[in-house]
C-alpha atoms as a PDB file:
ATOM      1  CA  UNK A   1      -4.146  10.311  22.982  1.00  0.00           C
ATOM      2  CA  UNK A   2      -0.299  10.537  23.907  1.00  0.00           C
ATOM      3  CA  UNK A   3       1.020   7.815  25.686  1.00  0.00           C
ATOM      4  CA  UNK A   4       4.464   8.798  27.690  1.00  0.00           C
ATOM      5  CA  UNK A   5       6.746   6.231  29.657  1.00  0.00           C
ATOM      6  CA  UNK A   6       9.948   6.207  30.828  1.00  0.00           C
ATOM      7  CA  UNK A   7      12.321   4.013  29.490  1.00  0.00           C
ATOM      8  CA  UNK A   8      16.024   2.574  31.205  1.00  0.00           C
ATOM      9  CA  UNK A   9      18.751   3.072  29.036  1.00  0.00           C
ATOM     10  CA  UNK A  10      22.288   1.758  30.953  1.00  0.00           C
ATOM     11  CA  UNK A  11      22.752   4.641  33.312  1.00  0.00           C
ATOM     12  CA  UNK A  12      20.248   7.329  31.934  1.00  0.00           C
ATOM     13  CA  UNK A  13      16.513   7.499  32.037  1.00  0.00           C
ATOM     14  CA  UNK A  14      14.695   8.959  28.559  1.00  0.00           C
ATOM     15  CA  UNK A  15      11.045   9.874  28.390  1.00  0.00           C
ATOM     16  CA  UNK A  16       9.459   8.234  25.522  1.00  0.00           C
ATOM     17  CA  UNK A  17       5.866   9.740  23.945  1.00  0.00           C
ATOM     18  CA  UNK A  18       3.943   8.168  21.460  1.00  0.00           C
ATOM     19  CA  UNK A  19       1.021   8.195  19.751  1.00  0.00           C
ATOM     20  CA  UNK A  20      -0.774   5.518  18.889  1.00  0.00           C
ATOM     21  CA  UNK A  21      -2.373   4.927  15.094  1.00  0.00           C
ATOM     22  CA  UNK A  22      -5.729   3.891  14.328  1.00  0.00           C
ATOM     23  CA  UNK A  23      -5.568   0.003  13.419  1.00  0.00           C
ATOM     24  CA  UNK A  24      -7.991   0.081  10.607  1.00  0.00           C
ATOM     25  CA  UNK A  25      -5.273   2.117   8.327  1.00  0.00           C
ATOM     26  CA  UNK A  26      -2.936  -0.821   7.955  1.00  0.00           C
ATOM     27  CA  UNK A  27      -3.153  -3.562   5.480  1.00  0.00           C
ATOM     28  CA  UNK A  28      -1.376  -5.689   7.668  1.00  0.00           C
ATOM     29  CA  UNK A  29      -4.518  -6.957   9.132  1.00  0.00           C
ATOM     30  CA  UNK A  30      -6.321  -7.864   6.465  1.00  0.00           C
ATOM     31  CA  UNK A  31      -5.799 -11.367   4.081  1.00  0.00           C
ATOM     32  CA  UNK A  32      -7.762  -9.846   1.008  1.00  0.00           C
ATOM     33  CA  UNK A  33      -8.627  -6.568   0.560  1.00  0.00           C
ATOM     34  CA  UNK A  34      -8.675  -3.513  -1.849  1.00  0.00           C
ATOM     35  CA  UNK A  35      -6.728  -0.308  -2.364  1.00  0.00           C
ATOM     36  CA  UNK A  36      -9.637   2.365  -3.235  1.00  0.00           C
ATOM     37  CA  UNK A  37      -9.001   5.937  -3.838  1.00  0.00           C
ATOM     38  CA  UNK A  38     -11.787   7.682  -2.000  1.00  0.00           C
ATOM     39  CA  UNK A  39     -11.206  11.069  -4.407  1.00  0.00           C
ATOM     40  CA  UNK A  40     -13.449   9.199  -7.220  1.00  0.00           C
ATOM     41  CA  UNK A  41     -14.299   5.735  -5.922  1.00  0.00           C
ATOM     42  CA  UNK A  42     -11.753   4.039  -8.448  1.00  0.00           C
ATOM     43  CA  UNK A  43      -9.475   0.794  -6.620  1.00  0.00           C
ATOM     44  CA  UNK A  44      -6.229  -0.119  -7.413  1.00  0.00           C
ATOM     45  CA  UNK A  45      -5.862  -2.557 -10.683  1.00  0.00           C
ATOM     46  CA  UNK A  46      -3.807  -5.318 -12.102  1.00  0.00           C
ATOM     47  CA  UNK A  47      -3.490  -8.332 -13.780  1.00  0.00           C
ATOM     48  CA  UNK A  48      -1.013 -11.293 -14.473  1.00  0.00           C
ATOM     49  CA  UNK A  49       0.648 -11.065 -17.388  1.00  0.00           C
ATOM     50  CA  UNK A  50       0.171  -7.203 -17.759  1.00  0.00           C
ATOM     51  CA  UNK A  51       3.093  -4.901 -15.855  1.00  0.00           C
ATOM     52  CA  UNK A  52       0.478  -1.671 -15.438  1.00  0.00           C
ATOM     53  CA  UNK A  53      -1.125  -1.259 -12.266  1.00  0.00           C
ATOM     54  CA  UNK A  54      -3.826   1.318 -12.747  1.00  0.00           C
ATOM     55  CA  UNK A  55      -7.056   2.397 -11.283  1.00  0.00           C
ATOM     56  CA  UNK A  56     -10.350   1.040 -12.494  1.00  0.00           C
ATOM     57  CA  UNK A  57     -13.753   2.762 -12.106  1.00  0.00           C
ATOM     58  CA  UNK A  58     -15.076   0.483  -9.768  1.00  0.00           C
ATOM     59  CA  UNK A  59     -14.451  -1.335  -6.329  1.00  0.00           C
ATOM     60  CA  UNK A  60     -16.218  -5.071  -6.876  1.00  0.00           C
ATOM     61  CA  UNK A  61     -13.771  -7.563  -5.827  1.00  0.00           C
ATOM     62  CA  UNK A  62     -13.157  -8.605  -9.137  1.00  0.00           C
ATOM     63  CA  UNK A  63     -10.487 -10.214 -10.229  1.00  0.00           C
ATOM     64  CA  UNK A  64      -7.187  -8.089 -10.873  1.00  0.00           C
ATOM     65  CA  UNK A  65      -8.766  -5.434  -7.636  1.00  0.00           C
ATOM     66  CA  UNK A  66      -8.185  -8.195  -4.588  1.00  0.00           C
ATOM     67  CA  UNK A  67      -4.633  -7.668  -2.827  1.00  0.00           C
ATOM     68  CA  UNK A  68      -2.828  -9.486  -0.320  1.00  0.00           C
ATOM     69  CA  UNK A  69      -0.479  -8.897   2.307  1.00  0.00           C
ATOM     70  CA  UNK A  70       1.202 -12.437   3.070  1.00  0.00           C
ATOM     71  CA  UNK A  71       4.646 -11.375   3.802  1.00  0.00           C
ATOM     72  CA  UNK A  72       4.379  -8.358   6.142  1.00  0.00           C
ATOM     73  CA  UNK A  73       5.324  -5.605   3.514  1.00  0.00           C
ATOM     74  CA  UNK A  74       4.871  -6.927  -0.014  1.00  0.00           C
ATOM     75  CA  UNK A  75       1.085  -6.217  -1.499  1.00  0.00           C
ATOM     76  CA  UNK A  76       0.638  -9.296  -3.919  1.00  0.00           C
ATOM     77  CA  UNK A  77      -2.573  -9.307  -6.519  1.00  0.00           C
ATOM     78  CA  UNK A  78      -4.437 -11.749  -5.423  1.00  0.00           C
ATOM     79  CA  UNK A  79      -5.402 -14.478  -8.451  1.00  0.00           C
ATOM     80  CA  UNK A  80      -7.409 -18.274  -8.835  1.00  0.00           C
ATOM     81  CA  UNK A  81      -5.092 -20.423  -7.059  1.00  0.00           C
ATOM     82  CA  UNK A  82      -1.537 -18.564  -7.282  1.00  0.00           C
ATOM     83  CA  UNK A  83       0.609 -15.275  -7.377  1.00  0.00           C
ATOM     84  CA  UNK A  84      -0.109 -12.951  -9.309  1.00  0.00           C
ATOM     85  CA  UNK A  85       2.525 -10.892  -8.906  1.00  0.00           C
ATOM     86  CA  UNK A  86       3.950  -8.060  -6.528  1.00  0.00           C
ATOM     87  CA  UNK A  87       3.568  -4.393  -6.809  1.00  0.00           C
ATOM     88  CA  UNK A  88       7.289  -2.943  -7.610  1.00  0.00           C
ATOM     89  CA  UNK A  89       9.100   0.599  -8.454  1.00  0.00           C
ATOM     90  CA  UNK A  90      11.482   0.976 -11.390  1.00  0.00           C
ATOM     91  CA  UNK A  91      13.809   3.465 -11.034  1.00  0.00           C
ATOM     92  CA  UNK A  92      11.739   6.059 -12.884  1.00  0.00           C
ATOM     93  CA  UNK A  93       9.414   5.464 -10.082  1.00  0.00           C
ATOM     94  CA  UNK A  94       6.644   4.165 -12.361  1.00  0.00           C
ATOM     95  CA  UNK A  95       4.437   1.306  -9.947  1.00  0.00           C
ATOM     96  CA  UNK A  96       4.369  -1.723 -12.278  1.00  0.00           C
ATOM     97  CA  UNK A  97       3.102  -5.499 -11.098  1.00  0.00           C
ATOM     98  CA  UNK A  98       6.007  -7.736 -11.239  1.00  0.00           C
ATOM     99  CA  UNK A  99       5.646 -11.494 -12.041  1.00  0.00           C
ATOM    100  CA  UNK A 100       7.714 -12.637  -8.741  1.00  0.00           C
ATOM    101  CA  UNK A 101       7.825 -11.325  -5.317  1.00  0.00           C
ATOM    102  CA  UNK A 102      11.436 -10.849  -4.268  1.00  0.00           C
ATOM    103  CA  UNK A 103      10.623  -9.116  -0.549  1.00  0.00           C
ATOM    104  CA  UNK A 104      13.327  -6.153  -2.252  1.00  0.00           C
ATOM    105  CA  UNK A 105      12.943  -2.598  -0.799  1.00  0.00           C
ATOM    106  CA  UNK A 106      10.676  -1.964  -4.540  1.00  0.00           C
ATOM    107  CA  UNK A 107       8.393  -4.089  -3.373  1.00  0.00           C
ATOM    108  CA  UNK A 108       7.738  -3.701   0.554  1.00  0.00           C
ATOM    109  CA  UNK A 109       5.333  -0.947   1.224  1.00  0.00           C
ATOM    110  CA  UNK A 110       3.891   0.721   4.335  1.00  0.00           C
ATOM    111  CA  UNK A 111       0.432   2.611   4.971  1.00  0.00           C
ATOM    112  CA  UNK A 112      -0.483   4.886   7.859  1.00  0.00           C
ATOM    113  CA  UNK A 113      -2.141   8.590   7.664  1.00  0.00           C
ATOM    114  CA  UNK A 114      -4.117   7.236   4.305  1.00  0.00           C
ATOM    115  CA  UNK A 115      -1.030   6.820   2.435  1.00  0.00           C
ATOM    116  CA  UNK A 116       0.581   4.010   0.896  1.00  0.00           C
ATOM    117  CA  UNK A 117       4.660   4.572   0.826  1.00  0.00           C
ATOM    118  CA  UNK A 118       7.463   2.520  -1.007  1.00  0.00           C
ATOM    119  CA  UNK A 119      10.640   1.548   1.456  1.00  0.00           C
ATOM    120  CA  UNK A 120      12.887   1.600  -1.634  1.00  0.00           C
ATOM    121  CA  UNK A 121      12.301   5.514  -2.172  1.00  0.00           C
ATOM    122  CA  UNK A 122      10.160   6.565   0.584  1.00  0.00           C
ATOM    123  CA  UNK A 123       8.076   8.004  -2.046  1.00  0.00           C
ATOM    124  CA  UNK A 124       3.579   7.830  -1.905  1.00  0.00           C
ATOM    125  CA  UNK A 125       1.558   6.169  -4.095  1.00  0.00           C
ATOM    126  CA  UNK A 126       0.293   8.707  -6.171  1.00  0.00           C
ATOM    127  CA  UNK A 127      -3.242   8.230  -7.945  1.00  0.00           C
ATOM    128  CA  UNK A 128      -3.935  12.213  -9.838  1.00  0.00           C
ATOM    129  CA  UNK A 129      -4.761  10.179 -12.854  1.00  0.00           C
ATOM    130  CA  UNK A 130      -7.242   9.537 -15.102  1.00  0.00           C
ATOM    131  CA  UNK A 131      -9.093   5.970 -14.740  1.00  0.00           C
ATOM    132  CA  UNK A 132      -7.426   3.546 -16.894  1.00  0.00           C
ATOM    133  CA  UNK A 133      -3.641   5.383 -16.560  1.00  0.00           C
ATOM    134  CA  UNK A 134      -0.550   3.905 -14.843  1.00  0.00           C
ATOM    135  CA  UNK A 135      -0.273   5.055 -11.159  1.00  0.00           C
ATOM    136  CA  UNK A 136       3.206   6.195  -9.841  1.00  0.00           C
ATOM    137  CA  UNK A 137       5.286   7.467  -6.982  1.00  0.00           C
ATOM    138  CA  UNK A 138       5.793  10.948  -5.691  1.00  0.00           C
ATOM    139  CA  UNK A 139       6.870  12.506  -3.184  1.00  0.00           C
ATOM    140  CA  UNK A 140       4.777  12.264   0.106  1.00  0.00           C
ATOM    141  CA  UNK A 141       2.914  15.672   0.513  1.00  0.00           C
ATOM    142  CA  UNK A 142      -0.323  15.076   2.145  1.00  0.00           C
ATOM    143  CA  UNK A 143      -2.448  15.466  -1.325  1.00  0.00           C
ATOM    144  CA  UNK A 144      -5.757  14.145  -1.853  1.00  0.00           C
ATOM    145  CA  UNK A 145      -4.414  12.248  -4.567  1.00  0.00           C
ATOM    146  CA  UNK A 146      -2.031  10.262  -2.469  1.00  0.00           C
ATOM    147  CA  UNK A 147      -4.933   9.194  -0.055  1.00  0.00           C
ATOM    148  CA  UNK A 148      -6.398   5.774   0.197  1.00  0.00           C
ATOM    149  CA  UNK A 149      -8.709   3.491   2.008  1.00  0.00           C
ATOM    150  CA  UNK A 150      -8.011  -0.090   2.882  1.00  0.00           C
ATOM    151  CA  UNK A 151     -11.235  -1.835   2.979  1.00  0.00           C
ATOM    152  CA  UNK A 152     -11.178  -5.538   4.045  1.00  0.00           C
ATOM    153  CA  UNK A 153     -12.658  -8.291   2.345  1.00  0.00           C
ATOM    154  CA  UNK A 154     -14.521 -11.429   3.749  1.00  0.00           C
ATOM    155  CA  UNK A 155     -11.194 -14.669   2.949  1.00  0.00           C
END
């Protein structure tokens, strides 16, 4: 559905349309939650101490496959009692888990249309990898690969 209204703007008068997005596709309202790539079933995968973030063959809230998304932006592994860490971009565009989370463009993300997109390069996370390999940025083009679902856990 299209919503149009008419919006004021000092002596003019501009029609407006938009469209509104289904809710369910942002991470934004969910505490805990996983990053699964419906392709082959595989979620997103980190842990402290490690830079890699890969994807691992199975979605079972374990630890290193919980996210969270405490600062409007940032997706933070989720570990026992602290931080584990943001997801980032180098400048090669390779998606690495960094110890500290800054709130830099590398590390704010936004998701909408089942893709996941870096504000830093406006680039999509990109999963057409084998289980196990490092996951990295591309550009946005609508591929299966660069589709994901959010799925929200219980806190």
């Amino acid at each position: 559905m299209i919503r149009m209204s008419l919006v004021a703007t000092g002596t003019a008068l501009m029609l407006v349309a938009s469209i509104p997005t289904p809710a369910a596709a942002t991470p934004e309202l969910y505490e805990r939650f996983l990053i699964e790539h419906p392709l082959d079933g595989t979620c997103l995968t980190a842990l402290p101490g490690l830079s890699d973030v890969w994807l691992q063959g199975n979605c079972d809230s374990q630890e290193g496959t919980v996210w969270r998304n405490p600062e409007g932006g940032e997706i933070q592994l989720e570990t026992t009692g602290k931080s584990g860490g943001c997801l980032d971009v180098d400048v090669d565009k390779r998606v690495f888990l960094h110890a500290s989370c800054t709130g830099s463009p590398s590390q704010t993300w936004q998701a909408g249309g089942g893709q996941i997109s870096n504000d830093r390069f406006g680039d999509c996370l990109d999963g057409n990898v084998k289980a196990g390999e490092p996951v990295y940025l591309d550009p946005c083009n609508q591929t299966r690969f660069q589709h994901w679902r959010i799925q929200g856990l219980a806190r």
